[in-house]
PDB file of N, CA and C in Angstrom:
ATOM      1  N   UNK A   1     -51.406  42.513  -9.079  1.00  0.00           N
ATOM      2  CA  UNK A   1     -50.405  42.091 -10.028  1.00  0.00           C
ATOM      3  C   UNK A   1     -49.403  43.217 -10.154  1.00  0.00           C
ATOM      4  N   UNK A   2     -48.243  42.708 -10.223  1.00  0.00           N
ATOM      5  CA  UNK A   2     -46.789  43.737  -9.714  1.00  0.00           C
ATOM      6  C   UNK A   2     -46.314  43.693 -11.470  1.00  0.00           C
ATOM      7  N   UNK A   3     -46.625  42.728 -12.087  1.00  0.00           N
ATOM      8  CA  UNK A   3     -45.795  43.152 -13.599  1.00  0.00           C
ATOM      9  C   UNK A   3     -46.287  41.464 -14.085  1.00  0.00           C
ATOM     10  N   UNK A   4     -45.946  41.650 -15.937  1.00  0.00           N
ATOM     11  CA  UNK A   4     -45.816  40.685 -16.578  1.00  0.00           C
ATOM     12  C   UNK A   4     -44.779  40.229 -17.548  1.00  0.00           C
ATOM     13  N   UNK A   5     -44.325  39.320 -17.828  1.00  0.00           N
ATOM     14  CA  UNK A   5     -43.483  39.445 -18.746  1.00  0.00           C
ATOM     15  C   UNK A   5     -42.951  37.897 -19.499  1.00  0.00           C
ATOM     16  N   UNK A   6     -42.614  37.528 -20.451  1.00  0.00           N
ATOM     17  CA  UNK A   6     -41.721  36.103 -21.043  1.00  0.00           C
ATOM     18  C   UNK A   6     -40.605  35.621 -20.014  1.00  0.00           C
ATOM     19  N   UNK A   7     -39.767  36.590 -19.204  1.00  0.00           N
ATOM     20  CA  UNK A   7     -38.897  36.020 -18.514  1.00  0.00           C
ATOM     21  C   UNK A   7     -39.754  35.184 -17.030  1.00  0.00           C
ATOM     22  N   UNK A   8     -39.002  34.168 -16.767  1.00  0.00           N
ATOM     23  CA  UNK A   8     -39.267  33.543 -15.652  1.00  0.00           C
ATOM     24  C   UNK A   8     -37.988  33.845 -14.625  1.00  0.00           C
ATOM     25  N   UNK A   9     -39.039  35.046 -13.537  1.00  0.00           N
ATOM     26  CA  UNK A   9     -37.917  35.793 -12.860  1.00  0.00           C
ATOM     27  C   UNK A   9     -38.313  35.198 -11.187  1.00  0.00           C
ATOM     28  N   UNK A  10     -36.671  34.346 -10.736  1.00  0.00           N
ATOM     29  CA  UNK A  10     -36.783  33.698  -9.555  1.00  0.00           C
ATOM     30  C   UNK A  10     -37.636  34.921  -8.029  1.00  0.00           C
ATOM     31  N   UNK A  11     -38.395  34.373  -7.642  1.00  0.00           N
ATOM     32  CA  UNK A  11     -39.460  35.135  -6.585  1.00  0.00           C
ATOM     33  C   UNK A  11     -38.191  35.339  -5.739  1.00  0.00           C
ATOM     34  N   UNK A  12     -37.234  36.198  -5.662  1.00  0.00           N
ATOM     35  CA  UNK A  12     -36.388  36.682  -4.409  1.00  0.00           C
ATOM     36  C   UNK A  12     -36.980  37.919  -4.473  1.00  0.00           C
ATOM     37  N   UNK A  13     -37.189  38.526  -2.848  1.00  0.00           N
ATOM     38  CA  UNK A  13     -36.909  40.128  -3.140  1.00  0.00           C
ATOM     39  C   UNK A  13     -36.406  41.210  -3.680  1.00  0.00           C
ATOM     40  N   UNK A  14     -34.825  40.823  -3.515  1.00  0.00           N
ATOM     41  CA  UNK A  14     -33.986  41.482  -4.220  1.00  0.00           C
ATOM     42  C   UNK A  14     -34.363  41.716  -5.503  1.00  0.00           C
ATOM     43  N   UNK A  15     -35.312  40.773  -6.644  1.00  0.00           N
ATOM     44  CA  UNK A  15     -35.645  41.576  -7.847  1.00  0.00           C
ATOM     45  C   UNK A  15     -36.998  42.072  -7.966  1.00  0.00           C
ATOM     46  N   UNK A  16     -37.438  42.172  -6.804  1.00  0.00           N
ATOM     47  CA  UNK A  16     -38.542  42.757  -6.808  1.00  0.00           C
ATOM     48  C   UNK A  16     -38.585  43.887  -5.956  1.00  0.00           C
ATOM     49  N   UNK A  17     -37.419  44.769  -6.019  1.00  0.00           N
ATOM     50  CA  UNK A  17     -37.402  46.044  -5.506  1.00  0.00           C
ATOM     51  C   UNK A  17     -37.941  45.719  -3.026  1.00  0.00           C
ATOM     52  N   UNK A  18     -37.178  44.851  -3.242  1.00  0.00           N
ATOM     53  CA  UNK A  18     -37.772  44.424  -1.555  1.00  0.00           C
ATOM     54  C   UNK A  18     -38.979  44.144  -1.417  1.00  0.00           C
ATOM     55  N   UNK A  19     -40.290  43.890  -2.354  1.00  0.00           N
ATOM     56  CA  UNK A  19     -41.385  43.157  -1.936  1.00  0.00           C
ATOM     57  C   UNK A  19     -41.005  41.569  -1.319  1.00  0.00           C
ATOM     58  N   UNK A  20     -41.614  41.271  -0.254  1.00  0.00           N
ATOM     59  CA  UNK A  20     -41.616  40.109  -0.091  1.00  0.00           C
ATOM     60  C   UNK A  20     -43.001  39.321  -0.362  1.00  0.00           C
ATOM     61  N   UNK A  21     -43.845  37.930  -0.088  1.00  0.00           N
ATOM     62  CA  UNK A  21     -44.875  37.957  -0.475  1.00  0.00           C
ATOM     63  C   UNK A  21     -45.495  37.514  -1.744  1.00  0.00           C
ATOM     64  N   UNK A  22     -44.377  37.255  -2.494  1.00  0.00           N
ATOM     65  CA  UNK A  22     -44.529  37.313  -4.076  1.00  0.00           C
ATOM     66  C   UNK A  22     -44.891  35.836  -4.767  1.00  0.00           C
ATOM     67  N   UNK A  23     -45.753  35.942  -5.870  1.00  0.00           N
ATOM     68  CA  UNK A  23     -46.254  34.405  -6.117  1.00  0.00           C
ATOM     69  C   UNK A  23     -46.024  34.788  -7.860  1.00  0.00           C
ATOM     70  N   UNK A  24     -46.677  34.001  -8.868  1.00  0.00           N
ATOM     71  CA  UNK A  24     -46.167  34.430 -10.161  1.00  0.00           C
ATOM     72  C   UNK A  24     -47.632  32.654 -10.888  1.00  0.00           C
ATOM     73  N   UNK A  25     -48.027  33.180 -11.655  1.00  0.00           N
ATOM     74  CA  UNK A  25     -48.479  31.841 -12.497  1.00  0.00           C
ATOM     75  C   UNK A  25     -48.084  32.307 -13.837  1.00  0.00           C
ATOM     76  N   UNK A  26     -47.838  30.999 -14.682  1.00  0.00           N
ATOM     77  CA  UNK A  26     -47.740  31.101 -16.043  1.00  0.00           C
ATOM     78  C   UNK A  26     -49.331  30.576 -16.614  1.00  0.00           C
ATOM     79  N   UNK A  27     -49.299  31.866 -17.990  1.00  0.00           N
ATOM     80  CA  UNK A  27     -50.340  31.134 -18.420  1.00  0.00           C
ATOM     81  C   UNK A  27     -49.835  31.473 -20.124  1.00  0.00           C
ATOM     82  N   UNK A  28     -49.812  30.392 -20.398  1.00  0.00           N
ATOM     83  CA  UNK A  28     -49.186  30.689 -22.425  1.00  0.00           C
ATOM     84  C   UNK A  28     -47.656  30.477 -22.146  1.00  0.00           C
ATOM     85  N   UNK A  29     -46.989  31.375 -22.874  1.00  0.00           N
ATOM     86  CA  UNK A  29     -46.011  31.851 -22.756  1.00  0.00           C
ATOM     87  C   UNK A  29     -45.628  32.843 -21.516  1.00  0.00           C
ATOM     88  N   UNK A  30     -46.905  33.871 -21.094  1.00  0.00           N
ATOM     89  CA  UNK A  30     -46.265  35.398 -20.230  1.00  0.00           C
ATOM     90  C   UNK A  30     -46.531  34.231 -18.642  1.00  0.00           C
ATOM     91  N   UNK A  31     -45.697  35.064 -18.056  1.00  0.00           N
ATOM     92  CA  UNK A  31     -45.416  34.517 -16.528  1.00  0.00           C
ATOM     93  C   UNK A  31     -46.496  35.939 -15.594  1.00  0.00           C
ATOM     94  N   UNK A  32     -47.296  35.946 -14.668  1.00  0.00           N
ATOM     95  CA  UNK A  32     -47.748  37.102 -14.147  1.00  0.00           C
ATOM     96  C   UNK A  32     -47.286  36.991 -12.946  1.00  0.00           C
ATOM     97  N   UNK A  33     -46.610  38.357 -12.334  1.00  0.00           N
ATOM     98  CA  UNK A  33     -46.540  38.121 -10.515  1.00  0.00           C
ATOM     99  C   UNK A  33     -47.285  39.067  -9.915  1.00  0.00           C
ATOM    100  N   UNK A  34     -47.463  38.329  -8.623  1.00  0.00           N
ATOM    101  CA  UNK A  34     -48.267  39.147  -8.016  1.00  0.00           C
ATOM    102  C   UNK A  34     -47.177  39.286  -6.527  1.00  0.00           C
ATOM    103  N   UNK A  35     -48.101  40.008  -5.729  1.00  0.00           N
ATOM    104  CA  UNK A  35     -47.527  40.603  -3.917  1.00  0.00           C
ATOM    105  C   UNK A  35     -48.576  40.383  -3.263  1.00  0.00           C
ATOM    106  N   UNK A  36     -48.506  39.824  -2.243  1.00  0.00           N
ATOM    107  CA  UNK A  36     -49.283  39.530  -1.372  1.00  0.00           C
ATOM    108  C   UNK A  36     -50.656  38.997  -1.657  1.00  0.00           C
ATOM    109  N   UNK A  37     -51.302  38.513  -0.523  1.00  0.00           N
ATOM    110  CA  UNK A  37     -52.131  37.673  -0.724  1.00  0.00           C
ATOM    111  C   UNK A  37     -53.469  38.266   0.011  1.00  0.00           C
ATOM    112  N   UNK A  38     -54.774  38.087   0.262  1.00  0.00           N
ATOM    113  CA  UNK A  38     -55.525  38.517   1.640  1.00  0.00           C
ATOM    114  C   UNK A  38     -57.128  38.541   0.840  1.00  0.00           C
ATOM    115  N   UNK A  39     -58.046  37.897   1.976  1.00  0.00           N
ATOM    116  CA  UNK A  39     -59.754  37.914   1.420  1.00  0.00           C
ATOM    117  C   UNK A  39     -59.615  39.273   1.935  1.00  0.00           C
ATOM    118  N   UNK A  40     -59.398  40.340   2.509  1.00  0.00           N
ATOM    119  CA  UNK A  40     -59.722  41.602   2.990  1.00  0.00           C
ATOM    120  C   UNK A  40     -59.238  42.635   1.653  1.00  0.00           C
ATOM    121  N   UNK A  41     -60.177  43.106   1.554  1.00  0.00           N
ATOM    122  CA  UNK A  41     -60.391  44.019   0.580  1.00  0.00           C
ATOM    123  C   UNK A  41     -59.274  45.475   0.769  1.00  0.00           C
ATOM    124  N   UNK A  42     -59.656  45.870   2.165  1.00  0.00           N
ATOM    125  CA  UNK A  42     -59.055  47.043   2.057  1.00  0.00           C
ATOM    126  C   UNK A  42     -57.479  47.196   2.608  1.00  0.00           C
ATOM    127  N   UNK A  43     -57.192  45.584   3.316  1.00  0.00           N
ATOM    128  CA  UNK A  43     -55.418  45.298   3.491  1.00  0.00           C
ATOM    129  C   UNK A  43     -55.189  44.831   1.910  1.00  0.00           C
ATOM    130  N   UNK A  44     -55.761  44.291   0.792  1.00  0.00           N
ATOM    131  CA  UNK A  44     -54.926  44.712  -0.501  1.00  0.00           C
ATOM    132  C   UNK A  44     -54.650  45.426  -0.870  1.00  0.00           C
ATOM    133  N   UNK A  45     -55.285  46.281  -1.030  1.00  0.00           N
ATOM    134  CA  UNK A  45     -55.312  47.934  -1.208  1.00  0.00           C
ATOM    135  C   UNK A  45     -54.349  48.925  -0.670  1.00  0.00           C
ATOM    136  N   UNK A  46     -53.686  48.523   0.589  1.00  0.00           N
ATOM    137  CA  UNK A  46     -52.656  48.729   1.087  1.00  0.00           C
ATOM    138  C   UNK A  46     -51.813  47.990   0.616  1.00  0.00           C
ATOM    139  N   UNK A  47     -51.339  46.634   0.477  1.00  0.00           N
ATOM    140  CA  UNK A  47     -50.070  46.094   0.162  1.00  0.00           C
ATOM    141  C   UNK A  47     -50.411  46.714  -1.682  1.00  0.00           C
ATOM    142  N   UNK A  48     -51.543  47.080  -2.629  1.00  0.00           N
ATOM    143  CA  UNK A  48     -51.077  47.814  -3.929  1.00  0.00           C
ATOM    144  C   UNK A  48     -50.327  49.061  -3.176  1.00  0.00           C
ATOM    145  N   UNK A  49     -50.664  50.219  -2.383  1.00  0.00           N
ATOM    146  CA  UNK A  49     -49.929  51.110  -2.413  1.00  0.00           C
ATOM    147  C   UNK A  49     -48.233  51.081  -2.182  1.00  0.00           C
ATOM    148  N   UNK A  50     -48.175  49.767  -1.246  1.00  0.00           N
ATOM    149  CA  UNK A  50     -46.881  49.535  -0.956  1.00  0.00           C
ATOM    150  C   UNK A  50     -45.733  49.095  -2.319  1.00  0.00           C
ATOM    151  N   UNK A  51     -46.603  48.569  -3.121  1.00  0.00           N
ATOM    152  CA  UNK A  51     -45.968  48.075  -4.171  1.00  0.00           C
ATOM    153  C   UNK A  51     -45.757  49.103  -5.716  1.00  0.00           C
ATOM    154  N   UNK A  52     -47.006  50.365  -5.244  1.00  0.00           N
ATOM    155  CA  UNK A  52     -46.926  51.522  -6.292  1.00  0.00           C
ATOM    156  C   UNK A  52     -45.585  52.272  -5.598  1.00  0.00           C
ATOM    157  N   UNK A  53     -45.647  52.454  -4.584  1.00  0.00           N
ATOM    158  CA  UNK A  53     -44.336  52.693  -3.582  1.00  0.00           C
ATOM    159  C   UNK A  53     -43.012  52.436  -4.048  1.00  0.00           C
ATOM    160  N   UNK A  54     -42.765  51.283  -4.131  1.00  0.00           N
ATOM    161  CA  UNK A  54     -41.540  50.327  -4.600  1.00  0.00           C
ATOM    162  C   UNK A  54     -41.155  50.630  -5.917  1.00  0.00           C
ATOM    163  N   UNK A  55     -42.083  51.183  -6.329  1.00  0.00           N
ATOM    164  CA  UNK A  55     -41.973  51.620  -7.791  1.00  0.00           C
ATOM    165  C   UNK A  55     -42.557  51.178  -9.329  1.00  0.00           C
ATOM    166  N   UNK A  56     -44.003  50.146  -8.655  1.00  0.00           N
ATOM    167  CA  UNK A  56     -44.720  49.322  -9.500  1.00  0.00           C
ATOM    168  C   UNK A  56     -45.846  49.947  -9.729  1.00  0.00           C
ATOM    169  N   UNK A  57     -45.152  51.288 -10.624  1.00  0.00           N
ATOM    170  CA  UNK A  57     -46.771  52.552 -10.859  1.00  0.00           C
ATOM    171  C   UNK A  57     -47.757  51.287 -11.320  1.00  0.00           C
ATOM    172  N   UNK A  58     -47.839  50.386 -12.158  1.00  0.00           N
ATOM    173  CA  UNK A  58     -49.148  50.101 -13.204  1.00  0.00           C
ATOM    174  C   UNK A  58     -49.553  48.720 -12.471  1.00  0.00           C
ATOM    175  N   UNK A  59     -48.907  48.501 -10.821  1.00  0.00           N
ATOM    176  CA  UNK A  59     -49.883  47.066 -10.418  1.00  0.00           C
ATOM    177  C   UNK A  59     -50.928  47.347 -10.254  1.00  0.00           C
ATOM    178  N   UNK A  60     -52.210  46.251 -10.057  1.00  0.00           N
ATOM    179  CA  UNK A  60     -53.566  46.781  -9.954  1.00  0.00           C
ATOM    180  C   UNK A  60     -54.190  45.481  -9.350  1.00  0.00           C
ATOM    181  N   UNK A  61     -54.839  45.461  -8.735  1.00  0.00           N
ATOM    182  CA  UNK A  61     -55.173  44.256  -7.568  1.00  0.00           C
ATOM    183  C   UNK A  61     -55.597  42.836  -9.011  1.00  0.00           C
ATOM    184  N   UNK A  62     -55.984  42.101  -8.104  1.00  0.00           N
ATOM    185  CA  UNK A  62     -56.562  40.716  -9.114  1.00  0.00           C
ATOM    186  C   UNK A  62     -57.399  39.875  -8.091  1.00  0.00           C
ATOM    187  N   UNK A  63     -58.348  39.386  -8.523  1.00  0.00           N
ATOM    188  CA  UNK A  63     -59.402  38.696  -7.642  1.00  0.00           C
ATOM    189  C   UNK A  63     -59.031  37.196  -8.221  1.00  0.00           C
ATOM    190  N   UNK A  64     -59.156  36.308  -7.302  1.00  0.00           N
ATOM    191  CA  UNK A  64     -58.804  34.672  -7.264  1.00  0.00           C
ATOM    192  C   UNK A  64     -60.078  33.674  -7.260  1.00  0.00           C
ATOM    193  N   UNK A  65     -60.339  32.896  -7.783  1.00  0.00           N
ATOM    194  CA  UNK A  65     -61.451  32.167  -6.922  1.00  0.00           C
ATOM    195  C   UNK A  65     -60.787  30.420  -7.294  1.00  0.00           C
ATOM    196  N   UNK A  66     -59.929  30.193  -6.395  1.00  0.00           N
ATOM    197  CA  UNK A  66     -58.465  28.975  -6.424  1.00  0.00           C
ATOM    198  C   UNK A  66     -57.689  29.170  -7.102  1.00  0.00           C
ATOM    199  N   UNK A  67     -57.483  29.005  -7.981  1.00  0.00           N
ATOM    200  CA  UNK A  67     -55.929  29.357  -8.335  1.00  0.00           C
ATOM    201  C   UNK A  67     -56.633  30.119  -9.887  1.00  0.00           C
ATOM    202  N   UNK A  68     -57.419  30.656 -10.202  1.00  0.00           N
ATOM    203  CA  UNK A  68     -58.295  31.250 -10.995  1.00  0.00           C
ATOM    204  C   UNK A  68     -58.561  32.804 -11.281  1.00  0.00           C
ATOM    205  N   UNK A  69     -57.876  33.550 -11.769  1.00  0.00           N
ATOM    206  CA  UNK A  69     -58.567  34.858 -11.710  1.00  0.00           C
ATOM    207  C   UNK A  69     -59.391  35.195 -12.432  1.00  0.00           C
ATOM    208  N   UNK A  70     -60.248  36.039 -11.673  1.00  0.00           N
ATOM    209  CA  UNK A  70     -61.562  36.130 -11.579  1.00  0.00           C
ATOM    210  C   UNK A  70     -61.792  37.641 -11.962  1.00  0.00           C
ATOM    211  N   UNK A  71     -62.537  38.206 -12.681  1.00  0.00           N
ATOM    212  CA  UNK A  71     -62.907  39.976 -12.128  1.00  0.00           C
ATOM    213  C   UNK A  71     -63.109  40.453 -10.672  1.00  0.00           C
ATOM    214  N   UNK A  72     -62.478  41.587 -10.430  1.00  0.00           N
ATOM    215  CA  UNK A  72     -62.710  42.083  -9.157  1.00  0.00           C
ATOM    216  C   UNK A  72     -63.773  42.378  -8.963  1.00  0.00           C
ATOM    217  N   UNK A  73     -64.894  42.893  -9.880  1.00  0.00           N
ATOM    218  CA  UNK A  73     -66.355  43.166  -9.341  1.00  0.00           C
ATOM    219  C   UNK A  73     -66.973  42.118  -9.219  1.00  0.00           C
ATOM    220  N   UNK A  74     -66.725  40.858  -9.527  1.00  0.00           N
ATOM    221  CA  UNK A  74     -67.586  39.584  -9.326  1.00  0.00           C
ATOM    222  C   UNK A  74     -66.906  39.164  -8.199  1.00  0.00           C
ATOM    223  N   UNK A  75     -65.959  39.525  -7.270  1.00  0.00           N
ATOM    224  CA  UNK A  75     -64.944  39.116  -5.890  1.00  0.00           C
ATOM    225  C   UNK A  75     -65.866  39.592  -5.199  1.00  0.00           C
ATOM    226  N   UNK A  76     -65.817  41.030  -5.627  1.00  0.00           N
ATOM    227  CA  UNK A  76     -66.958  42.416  -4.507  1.00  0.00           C
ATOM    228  C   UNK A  76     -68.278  42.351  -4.323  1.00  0.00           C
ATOM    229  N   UNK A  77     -68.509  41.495  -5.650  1.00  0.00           N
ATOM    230  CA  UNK A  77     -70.176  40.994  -5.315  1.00  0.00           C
ATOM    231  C   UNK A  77     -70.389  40.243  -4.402  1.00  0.00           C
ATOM    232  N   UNK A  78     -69.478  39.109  -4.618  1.00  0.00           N
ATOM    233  CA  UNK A  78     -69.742  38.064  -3.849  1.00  0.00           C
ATOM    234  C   UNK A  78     -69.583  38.108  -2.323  1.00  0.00           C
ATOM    235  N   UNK A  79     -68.440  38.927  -2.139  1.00  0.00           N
ATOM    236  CA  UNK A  79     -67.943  39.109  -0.590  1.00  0.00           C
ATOM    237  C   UNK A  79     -69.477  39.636  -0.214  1.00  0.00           C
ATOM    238  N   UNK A  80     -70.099  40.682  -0.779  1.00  0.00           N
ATOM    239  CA  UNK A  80     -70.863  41.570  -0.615  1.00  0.00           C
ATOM    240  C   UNK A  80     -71.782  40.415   0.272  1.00  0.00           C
ATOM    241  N   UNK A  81     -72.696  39.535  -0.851  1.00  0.00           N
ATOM    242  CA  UNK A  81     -73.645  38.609  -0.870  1.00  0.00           C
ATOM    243  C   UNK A  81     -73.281  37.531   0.169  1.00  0.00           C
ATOM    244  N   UNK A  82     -72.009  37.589   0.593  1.00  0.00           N
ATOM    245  CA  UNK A  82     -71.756  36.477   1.600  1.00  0.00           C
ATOM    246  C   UNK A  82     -71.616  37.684   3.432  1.00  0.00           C
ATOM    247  N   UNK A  83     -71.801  38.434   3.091  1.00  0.00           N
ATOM    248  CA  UNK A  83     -71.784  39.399   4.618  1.00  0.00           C
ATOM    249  C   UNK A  83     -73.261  39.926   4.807  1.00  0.00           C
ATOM    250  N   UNK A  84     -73.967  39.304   3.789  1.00  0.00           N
ATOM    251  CA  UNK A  84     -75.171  39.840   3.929  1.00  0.00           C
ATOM    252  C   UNK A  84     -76.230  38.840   4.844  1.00  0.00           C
TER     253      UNK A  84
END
C-alpha cells in the first residue's frame, strides 16, 4: 500500500510519482492504493523498495486472499504450508 486518503485520485502515473501498476479499493469513506501486484514474496519486496524510492517512505506490503486483505503473517503461513 502506496498511501490512503478521502480523495479519489485517477490511477495515472503521473500522480503517482511514475509508479505504474497501481490499483486502489474503497472501503467507508478512505480510498487505499496500492503498486503492483505478485504471489512472490520477495518480487514485492522489491516493487515496496521501488515505491519507498519514488518517495512513498510509509508504503508497507498488504496480503490479499480475492479481493480481501488479509494479514501478511497469515499470507506467509499459508504460502509456507502450501510448499510444504
Amino acid at each position: 500500500q502506496i498511501g490512503a486518503g478521502t480523495d479519489d485520485i485517477d490511477l495515472k502515473s503521473f500522480n503517482f510519482s511514475g509508479l505504474d501498476q497501481l490499483s486502489k479499493i474503497k472501503i467507508g469513506k478512505l480510498f487505499k492504493y496500492y503498486y503492483g501486484s505478485t504471489n512472490d514474496f520477495e518480487s514485492i519486496k522489491e516493487l515496496r523498495e521501488v515505491a519507498v524510492d519514488k518517495g512513498f517512505d510509509s508504503s508497507f506490503i498488504v496480503a490479499f486472499r480475492g479481493d480481501q486483505p488479509i494479514p501478511l503473517n497469515e499470507a506467509l503461513k499459508a504460502s509456507e504450508a502450501s510448499s510444504n
